[in-house]
PDB file of N, CA and C in Angstrom:
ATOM      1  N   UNK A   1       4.542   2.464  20.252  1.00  0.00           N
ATOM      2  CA  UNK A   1       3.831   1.261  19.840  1.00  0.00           C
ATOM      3  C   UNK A   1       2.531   1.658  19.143  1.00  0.00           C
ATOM      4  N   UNK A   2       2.006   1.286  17.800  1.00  0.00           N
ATOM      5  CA  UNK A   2       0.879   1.197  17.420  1.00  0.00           C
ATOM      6  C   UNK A   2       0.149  -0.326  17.310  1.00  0.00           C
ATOM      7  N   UNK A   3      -1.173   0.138  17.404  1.00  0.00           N
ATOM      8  CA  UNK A   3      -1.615  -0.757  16.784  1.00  0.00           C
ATOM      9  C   UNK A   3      -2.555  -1.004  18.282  1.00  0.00           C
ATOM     10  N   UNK A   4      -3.571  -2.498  18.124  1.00  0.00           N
ATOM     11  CA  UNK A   4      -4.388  -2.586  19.134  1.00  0.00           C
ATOM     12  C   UNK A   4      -4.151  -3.892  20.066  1.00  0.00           C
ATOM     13  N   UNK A   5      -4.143  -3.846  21.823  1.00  0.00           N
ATOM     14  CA  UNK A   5      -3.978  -4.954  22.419  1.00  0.00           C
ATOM     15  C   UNK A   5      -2.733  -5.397  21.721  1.00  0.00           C
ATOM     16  N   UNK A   6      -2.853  -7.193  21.524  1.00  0.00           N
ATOM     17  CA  UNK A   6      -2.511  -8.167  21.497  1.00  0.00           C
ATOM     18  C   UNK A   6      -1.656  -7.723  19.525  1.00  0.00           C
ATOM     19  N   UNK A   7      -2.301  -6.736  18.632  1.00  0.00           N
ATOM     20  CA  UNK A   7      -1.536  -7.042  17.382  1.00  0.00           C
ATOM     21  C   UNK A   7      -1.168  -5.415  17.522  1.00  0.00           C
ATOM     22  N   UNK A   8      -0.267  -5.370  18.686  1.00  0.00           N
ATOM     23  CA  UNK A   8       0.929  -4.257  18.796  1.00  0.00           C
ATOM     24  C   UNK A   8       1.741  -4.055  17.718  1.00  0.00           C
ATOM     25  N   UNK A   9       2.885  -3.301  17.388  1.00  0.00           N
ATOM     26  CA  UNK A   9       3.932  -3.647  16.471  1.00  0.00           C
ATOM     27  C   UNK A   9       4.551  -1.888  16.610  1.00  0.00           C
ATOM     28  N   UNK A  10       5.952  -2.209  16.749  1.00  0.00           N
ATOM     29  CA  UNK A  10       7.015  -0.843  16.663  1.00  0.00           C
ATOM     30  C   UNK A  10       6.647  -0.041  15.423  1.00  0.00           C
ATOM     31  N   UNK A  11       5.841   0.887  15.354  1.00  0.00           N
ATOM     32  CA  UNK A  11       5.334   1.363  14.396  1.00  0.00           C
ATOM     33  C   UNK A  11       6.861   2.218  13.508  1.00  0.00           C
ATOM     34  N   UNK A  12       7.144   3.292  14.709  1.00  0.00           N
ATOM     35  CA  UNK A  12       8.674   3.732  14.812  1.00  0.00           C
ATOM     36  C   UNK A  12       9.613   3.591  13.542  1.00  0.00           C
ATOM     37  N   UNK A  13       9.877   2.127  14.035  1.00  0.00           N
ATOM     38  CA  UNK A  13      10.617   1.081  13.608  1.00  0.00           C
ATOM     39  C   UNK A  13      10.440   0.879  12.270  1.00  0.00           C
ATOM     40  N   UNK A  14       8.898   0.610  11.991  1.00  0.00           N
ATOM     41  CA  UNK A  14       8.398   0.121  10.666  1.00  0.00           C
ATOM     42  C   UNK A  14       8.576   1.048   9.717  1.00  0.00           C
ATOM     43  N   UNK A  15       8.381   2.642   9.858  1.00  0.00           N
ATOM     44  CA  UNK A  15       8.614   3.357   8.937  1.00  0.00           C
ATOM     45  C   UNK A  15       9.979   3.673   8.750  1.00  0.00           C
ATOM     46  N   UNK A  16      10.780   3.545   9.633  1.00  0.00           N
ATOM     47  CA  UNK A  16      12.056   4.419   9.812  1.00  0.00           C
ATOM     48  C   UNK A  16      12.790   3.520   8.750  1.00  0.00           C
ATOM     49  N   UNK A  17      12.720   1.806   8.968  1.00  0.00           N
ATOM     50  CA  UNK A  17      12.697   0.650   7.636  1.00  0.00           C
ATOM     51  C   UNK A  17      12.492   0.797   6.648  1.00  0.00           C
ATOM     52  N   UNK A  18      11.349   1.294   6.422  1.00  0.00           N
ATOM     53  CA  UNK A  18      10.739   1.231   4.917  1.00  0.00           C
ATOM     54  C   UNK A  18      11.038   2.615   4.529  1.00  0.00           C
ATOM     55  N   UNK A  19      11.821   3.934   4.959  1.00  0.00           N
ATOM     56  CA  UNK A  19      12.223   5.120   4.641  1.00  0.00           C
ATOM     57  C   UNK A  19      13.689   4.530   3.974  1.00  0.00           C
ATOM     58  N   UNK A  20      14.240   3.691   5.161  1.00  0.00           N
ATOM     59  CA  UNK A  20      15.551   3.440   4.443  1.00  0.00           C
ATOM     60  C   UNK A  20      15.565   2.757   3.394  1.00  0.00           C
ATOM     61  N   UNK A  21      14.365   1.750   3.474  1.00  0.00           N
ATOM     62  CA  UNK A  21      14.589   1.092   1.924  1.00  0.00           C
ATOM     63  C   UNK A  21      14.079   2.000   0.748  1.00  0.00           C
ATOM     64  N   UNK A  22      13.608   3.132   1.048  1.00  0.00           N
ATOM     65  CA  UNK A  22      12.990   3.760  -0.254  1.00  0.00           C
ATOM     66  C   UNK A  22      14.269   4.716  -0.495  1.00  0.00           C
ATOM     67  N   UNK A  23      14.967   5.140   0.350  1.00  0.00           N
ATOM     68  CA  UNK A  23      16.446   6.283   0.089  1.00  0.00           C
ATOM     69  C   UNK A  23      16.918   5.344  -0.369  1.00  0.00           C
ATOM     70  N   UNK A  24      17.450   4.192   0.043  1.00  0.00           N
ATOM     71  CA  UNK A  24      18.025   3.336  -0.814  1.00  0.00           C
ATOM     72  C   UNK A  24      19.813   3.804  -0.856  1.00  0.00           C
ATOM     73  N   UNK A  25      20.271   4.389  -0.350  1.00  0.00           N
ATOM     74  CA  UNK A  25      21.748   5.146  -0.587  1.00  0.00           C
ATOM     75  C   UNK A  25      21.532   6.468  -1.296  1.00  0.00           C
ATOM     76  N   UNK A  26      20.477   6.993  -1.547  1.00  0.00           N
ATOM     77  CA  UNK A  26      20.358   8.075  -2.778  1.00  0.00           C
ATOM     78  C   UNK A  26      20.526   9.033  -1.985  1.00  0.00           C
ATOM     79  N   UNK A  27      21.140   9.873  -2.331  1.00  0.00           N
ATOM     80  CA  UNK A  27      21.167  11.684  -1.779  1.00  0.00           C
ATOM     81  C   UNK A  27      20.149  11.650  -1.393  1.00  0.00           C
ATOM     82  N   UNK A  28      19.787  12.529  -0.011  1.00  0.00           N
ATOM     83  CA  UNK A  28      19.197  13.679   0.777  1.00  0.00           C
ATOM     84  C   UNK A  28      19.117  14.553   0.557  1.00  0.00           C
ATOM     85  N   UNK A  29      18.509  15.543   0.185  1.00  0.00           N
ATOM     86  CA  UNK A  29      18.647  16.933   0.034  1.00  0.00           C
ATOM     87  C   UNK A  29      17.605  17.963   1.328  1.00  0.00           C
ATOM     88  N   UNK A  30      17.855  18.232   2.248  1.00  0.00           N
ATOM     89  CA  UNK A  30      17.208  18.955   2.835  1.00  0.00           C
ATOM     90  C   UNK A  30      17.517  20.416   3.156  1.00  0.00           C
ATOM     91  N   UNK A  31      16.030  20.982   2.996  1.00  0.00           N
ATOM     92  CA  UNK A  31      16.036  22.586   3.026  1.00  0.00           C
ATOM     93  C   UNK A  31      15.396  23.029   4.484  1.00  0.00           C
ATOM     94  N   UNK A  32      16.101  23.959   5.036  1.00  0.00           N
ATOM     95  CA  UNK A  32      15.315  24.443   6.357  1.00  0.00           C
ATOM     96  C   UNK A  32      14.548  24.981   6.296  1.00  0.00           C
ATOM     97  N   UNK A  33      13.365  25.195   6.761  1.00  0.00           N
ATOM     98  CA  UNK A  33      12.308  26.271   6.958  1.00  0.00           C
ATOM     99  C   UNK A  33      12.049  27.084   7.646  1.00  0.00           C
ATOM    100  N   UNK A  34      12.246  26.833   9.271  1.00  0.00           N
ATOM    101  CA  UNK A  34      12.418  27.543  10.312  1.00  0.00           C
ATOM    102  C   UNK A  34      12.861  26.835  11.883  1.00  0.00           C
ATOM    103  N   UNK A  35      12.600  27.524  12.881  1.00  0.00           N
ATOM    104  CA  UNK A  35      12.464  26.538  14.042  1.00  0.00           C
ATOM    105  C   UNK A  35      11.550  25.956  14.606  1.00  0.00           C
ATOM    106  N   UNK A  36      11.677  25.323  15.413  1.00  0.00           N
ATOM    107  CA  UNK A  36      10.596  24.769  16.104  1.00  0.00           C
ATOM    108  C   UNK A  36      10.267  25.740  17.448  1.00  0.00           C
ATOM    109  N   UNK A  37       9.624  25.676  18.347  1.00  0.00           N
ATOM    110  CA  UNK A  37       9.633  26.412  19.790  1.00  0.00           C
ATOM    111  C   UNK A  37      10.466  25.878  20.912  1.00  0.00           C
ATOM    112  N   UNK A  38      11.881  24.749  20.317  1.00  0.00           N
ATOM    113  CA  UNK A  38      12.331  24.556  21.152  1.00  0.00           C
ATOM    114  C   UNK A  38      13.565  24.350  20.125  1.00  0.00           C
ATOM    115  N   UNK A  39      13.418  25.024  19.415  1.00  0.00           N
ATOM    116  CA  UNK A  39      14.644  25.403  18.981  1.00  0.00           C
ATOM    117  C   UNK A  39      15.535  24.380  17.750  1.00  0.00           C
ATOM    118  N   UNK A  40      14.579  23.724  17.938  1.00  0.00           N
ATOM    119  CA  UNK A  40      15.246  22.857  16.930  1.00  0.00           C
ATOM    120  C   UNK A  40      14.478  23.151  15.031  1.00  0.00           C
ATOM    121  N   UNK A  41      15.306  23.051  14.014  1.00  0.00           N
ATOM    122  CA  UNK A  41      15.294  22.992  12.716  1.00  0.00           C
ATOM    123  C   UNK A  41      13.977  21.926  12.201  1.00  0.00           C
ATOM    124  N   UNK A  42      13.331  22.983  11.559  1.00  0.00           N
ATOM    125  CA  UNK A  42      12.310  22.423  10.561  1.00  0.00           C
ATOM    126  C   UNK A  42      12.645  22.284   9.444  1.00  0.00           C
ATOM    127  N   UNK A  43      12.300  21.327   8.534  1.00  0.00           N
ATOM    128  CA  UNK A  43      12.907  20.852   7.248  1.00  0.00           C
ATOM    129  C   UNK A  43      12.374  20.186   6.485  1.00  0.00           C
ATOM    130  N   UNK A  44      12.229  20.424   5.200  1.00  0.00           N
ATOM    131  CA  UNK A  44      11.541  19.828   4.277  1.00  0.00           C
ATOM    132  C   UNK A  44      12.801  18.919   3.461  1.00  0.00           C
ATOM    133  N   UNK A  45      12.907  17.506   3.741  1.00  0.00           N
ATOM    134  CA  UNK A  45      13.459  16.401   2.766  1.00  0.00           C
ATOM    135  C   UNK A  45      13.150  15.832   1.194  1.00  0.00           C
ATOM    136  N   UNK A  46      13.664  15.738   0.425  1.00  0.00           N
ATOM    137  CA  UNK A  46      13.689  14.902  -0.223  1.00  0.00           C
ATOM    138  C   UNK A  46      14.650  14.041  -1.275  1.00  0.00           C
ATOM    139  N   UNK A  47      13.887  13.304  -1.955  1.00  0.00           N
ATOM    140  CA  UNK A  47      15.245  12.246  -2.846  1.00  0.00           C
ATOM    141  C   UNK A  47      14.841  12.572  -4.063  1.00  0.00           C
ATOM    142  N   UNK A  48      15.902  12.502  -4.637  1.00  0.00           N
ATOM    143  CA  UNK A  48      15.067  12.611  -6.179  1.00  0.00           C
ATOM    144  C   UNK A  48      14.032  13.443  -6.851  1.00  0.00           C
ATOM    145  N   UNK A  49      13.899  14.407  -6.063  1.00  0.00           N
ATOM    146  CA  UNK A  49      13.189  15.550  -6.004  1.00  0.00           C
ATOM    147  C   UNK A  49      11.424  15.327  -5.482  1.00  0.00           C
ATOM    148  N   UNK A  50      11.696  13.593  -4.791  1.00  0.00           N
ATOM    149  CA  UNK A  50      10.501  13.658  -4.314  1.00  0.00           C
ATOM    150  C   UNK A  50      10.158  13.967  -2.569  1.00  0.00           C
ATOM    151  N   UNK A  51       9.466  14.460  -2.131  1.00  0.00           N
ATOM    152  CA  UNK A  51       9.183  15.164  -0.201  1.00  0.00           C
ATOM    153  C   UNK A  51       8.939  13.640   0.048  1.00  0.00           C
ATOM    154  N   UNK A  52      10.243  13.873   1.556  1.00  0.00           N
ATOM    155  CA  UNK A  52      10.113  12.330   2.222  1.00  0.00           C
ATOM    156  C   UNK A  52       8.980  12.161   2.898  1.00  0.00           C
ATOM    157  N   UNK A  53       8.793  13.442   3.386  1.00  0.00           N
ATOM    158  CA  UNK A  53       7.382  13.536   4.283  1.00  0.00           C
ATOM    159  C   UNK A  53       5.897  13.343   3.674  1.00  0.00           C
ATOM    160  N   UNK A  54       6.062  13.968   2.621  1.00  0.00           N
ATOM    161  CA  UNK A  54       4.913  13.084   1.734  1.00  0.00           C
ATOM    162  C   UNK A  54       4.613  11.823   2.118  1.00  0.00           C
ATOM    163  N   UNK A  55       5.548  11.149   1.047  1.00  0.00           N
ATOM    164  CA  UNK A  55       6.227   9.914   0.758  1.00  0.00           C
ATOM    165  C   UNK A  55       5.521   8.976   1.794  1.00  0.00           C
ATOM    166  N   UNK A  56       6.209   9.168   3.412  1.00  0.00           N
ATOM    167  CA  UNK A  56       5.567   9.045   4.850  1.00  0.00           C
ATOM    168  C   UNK A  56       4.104   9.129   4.587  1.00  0.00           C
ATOM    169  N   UNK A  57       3.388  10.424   4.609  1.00  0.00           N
ATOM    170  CA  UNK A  57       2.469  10.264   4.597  1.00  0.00           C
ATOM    171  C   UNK A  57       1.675   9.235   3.541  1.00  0.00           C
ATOM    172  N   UNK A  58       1.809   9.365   2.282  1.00  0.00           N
ATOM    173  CA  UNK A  58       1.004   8.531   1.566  1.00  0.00           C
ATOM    174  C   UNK A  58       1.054   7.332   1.849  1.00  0.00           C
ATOM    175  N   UNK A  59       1.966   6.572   2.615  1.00  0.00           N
ATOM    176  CA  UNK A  59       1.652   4.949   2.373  1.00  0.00           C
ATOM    177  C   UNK A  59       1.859   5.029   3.619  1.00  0.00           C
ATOM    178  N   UNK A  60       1.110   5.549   4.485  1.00  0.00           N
ATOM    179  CA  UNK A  60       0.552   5.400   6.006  1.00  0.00           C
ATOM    180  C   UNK A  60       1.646   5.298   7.254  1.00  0.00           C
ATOM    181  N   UNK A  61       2.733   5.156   6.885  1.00  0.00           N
ATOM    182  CA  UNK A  61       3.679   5.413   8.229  1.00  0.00           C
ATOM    183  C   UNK A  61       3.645   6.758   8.839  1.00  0.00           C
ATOM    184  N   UNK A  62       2.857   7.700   8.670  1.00  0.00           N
ATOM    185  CA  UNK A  62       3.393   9.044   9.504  1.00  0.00           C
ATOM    186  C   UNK A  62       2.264   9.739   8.969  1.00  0.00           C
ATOM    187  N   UNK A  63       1.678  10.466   9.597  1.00  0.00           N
ATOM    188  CA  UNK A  63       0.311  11.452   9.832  1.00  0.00           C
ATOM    189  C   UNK A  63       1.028  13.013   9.675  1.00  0.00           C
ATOM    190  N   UNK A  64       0.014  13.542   8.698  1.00  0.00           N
ATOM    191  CA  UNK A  64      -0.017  14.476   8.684  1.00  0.00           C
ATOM    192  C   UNK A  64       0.135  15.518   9.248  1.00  0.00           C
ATOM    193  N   UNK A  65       1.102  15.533  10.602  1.00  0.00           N
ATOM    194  CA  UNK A  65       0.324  16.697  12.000  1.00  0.00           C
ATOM    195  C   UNK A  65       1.822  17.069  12.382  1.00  0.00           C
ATOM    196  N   UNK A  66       1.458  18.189  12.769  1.00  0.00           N
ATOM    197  CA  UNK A  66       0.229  19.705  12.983  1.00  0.00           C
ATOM    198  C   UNK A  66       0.594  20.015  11.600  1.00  0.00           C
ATOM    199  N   UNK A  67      -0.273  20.455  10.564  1.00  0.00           N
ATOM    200  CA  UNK A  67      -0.275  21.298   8.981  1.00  0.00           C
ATOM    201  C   UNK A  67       0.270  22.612   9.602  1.00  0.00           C
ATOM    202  N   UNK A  68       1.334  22.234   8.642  1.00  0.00           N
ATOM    203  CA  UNK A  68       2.525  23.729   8.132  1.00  0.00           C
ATOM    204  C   UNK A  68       1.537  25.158   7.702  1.00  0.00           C
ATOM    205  N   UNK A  69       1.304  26.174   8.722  1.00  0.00           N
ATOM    206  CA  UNK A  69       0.088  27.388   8.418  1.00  0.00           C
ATOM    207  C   UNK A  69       0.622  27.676   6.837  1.00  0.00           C
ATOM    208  N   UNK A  70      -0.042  27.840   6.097  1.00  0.00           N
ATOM    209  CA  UNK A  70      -0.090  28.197   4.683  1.00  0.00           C
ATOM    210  C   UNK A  70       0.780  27.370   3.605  1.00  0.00           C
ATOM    211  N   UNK A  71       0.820  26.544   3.990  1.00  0.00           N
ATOM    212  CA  UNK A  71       0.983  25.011   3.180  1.00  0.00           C
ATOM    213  C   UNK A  71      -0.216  24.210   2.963  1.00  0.00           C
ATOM    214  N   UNK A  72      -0.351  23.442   1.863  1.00  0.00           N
ATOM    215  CA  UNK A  72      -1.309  22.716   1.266  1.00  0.00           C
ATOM    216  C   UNK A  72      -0.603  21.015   2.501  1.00  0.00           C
ATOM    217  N   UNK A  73      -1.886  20.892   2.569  1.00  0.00           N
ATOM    218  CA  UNK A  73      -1.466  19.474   3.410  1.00  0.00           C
ATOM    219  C   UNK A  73      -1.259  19.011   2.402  1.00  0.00           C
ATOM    220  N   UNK A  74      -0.209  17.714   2.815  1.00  0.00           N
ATOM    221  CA  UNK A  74       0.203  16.473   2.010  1.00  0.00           C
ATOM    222  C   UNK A  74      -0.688  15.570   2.312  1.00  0.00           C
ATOM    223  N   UNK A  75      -1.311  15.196   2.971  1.00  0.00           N
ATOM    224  CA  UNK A  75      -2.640  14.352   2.725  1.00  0.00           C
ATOM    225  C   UNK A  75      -3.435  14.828   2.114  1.00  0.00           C
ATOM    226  N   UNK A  76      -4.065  15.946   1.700  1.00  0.00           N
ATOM    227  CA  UNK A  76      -4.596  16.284   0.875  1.00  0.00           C
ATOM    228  C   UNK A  76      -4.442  16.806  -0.775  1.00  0.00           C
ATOM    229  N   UNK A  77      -2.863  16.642  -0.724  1.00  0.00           N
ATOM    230  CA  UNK A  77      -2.625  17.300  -1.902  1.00  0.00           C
ATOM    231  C   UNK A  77      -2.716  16.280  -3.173  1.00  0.00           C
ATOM    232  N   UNK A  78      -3.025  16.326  -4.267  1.00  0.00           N
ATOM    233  CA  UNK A  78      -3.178  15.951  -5.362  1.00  0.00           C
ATOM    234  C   UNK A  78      -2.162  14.979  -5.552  1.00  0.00           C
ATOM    235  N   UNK A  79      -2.081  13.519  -6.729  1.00  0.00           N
ATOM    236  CA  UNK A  79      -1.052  12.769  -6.921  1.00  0.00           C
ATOM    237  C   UNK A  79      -1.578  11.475  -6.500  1.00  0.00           C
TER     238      UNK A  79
END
């Protein structure tokens, strides 16, 4: 849940929505990077040759965190 008190809202929810409406049916293309410490696959997405995770980040559904060591943050990067 985000948000404060009384103007709660499935934050979750809200992006996971507005991801699907931006894929739209379009190819996925994802590349692995490595693991996680529990074993699970790290991965950089995108459509159309644009990063979903960006994407996320710029129009506020999903935070930047923890920055990829020797990657340029996507909140900070240019565009």
């Amino acid at each position: 849940m985000c948000g404060e008190d009384r103007s709660q809202y499935r934050c979750g929810l809200k992006a996971a929505n507005a991801l699907d409406a931006y894929i739209a049916r379009r190819p996925v293309n994802c590349v692995p990077l490595s693991l996680d410490r529990y074993g699970r696959t790290v991965a950089t997405c995108s459509v159309a040759g644009r990063d979903l995770g960006e994407w996320l980040v710029r129009n506020g559904l999903a935070l930047d965190w923890p920055p990829i060591e020797g990657q340029i943050s996507r909140s900070s990067a240019g565009g």
